[in-house]
Protein backbone atom coordinates (compact mmCIF):
# COMPACT_ATOMS: atom_id res chain seq x y z
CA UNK A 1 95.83 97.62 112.65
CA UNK A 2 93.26 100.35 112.49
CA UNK A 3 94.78 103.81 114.04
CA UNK A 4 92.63 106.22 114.60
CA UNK A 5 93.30 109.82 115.70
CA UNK A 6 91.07 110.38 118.19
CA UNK A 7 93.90 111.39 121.37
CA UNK A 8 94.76 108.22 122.16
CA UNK A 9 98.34 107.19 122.09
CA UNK A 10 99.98 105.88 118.80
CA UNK A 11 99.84 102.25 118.10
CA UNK A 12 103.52 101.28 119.54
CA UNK A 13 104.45 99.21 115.96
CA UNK A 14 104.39 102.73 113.92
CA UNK A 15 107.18 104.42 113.32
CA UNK A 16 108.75 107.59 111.68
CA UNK A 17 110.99 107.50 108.55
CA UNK A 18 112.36 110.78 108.43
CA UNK A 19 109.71 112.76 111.29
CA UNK A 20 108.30 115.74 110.36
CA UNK A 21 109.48 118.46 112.73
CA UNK A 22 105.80 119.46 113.30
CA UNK A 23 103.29 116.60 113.38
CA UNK A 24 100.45 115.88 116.00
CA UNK A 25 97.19 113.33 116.58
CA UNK A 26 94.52 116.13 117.56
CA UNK A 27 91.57 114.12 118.73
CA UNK A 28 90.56 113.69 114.90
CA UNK A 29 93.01 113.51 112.74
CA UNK A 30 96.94 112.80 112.33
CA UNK A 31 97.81 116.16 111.14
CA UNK A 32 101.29 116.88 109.22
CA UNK A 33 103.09 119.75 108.08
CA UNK A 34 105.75 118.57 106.17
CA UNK A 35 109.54 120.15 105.73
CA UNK A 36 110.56 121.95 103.20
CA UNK A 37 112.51 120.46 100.50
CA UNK A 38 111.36 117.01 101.25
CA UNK A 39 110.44 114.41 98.15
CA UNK A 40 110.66 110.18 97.70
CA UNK A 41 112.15 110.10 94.06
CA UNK A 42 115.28 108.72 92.36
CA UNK A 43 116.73 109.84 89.25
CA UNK A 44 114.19 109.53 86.15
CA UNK A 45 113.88 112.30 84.14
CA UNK A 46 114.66 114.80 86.71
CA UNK A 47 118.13 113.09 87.76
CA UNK A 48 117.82 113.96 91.29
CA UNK A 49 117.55 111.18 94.36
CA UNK A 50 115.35 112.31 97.04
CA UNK A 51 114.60 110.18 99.92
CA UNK A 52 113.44 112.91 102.53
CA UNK A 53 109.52 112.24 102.56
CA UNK A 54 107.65 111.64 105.56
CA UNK A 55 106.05 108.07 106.39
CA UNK A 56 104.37 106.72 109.40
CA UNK A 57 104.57 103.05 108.93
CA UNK A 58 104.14 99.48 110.08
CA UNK A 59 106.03 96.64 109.03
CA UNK A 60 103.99 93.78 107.47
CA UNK A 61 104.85 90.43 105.61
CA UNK A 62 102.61 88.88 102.85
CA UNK A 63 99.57 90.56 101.15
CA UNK A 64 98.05 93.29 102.68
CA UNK A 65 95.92 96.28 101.80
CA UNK A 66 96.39 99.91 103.62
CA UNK A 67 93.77 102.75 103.58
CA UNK A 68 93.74 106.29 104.98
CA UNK A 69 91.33 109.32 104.28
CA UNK A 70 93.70 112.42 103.52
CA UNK A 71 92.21 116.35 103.75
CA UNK A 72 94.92 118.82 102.39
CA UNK A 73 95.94 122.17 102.11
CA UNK A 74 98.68 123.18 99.91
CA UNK A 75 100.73 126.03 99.20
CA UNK A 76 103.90 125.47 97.08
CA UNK A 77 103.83 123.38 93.78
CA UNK A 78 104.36 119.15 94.38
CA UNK A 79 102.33 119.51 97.70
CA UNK A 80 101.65 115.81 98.06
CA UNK A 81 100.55 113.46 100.86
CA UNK A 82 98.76 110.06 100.83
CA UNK A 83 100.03 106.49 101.00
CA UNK A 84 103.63 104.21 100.73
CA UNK A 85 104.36 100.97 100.64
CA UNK A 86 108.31 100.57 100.71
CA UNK A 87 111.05 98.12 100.64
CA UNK A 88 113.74 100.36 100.81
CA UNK A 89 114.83 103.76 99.06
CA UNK A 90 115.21 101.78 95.65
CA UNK A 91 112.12 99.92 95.78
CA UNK A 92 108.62 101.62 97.13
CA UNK A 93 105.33 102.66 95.37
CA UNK A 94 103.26 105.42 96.62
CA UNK A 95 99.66 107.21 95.78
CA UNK A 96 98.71 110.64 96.70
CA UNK A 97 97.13 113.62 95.50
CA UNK A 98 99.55 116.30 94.45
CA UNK A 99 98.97 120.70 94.32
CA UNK A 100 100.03 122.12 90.35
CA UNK A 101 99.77 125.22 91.78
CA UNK A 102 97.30 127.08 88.86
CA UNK A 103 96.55 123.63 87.25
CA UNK A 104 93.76 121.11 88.81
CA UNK A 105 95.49 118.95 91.51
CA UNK A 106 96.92 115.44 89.86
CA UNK A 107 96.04 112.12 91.44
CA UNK A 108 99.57 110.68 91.37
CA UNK A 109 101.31 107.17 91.18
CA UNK A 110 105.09 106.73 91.81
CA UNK A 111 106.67 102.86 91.38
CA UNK A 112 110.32 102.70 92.18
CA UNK A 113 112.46 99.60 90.94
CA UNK A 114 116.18 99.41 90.68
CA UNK A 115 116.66 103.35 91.98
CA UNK A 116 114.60 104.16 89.23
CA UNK A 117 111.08 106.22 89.58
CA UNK A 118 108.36 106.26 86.94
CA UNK A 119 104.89 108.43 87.75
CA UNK A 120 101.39 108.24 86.17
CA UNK A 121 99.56 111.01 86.58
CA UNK A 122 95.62 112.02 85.98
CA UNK A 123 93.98 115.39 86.62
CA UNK A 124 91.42 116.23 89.62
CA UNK A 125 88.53 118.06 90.82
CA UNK A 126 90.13 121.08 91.85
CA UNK A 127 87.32 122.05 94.79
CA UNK A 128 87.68 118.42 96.45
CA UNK A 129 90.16 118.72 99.20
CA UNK A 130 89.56 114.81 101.01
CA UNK A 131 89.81 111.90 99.41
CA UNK A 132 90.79 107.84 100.63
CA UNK A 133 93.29 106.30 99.03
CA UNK A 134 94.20 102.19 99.22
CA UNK A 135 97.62 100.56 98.65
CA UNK A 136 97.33 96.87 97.93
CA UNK A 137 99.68 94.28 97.80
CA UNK A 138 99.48 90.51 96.62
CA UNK A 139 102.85 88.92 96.52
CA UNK A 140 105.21 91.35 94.91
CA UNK A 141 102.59 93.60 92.56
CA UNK A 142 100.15 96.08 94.01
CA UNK A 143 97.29 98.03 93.31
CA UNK A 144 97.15 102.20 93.95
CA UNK A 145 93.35 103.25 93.99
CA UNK A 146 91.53 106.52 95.30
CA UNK A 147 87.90 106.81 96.48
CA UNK A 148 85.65 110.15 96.71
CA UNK A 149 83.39 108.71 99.21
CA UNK A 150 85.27 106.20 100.88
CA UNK A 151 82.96 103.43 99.10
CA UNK A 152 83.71 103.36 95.51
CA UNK A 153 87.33 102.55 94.42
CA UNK A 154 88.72 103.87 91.26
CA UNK A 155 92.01 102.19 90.14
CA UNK A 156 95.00 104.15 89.33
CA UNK A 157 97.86 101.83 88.98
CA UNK A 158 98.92 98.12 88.60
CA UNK A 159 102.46 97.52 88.79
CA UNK A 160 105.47 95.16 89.93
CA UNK A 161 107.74 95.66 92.20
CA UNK A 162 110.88 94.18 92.14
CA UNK A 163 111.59 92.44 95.44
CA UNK A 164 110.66 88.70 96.76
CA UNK A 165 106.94 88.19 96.94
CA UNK A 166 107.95 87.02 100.80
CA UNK A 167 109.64 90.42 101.71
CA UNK A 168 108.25 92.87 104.96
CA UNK A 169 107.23 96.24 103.72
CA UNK A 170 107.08 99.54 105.62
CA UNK A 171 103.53 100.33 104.61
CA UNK A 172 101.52 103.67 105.81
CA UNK A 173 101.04 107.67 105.69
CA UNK A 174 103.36 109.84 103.99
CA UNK A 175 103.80 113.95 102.83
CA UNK A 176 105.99 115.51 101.29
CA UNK A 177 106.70 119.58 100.30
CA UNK A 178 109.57 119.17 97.59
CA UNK A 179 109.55 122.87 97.24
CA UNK A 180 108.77 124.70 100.54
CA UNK A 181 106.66 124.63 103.87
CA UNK A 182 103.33 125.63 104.93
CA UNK A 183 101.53 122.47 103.17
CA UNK A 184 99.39 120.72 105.55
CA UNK A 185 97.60 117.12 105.36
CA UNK A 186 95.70 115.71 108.00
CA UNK A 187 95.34 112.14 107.77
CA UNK A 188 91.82 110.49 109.29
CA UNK A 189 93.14 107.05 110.29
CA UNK A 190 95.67 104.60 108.72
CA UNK A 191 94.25 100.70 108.52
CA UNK A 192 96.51 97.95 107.88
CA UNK A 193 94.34 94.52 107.02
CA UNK A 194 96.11 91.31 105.76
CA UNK A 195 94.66 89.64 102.49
């Protein structure tokens, strides 16, 4: 799959976990303002569960990799948006970039096994507002990795998840506002490729 923005219709096999109340394809982008108060994490640390995000996704079986470019525009602390792959609330890994409000920006890594979230976390250019990210998986571990230009890939997290190597995945675009609205991420295509 390789969705582009550009005004045409979305592909039929993506769907909506939790839809955004204002989202739209404008001819270039897939551009989403997410809800207030929504977040994917459960219980570390914070002991909250929070399975509100926003993800576009296809299904897919087997190894796979999925890419998107991602321009944002935050405005409340935990701004994030960027990619998911997902088995189900208690087992999902996603990549974004995330707003700290007076801080630089963190490029961010959430794995989710058992109900349980961890997150790696590494400061960012604050004056770079697009970046790709990839999601990778190979049996049942995958790969998080980011990309300036779209070219070079910088990796930012190998982990496991636990579920059968032979599981589908919901795999594609997600943003979340944990503390209030306004943030907006436009997303320049989502590509799903097997291998």
């Amino acid at each position: 799959m390789d969705q582009r923005f550009d005004g045409r219709s979305l592909d039929p096999r993506l769907k909506w976990l939790n839809p955004p109340a204002n989202w739209r394809a404008d001819g270039n982008a897939l551009v989403v303002e997410p809800d207030a108060n929504t977040d994917f994490w459960m219980r570390t640390h914070y002991g909250f569960e929070a399975d509100s995000g926003h993800l576009l996704f296809a299904e897919a079986t087997g190894d796979v990799a999925v890419s998107t470019k991602v321009r944002f525009y935050p405005v409340h602390q935990y701004d994030q948006a960027g990619l998911m792959l997902r088995v189900d609330s208690n087992c999902w890994m996603k990549t974004s970039v995330e707003y700290e409000g007076d801080d630089p920006p963190r490029l961010g890594a959430v794995v989710t096994n058992r109900g349980y979230s961890d997150w790696s976390v590494q400061d960012f250019d604050r004056g770079c507002n697009e970046l790709w990210f990839r999601l990778t998986r190979k049996g049942s571990d995958c790969m998080a990795e980011y990309s300036t230009d779209g070219a070079v890939w910088t990796m930012l997290r190998l982990a496991h998840l636990d579920f059968d190597a032979a599981a589908q995945v919901e795999c594609g675009l997600y943003a979340c506002s944990p503390k209030g609205a306004g943030f907006c991420a436009e997303f320049g295509f989502l590509k799903i490729e097997r291998g």
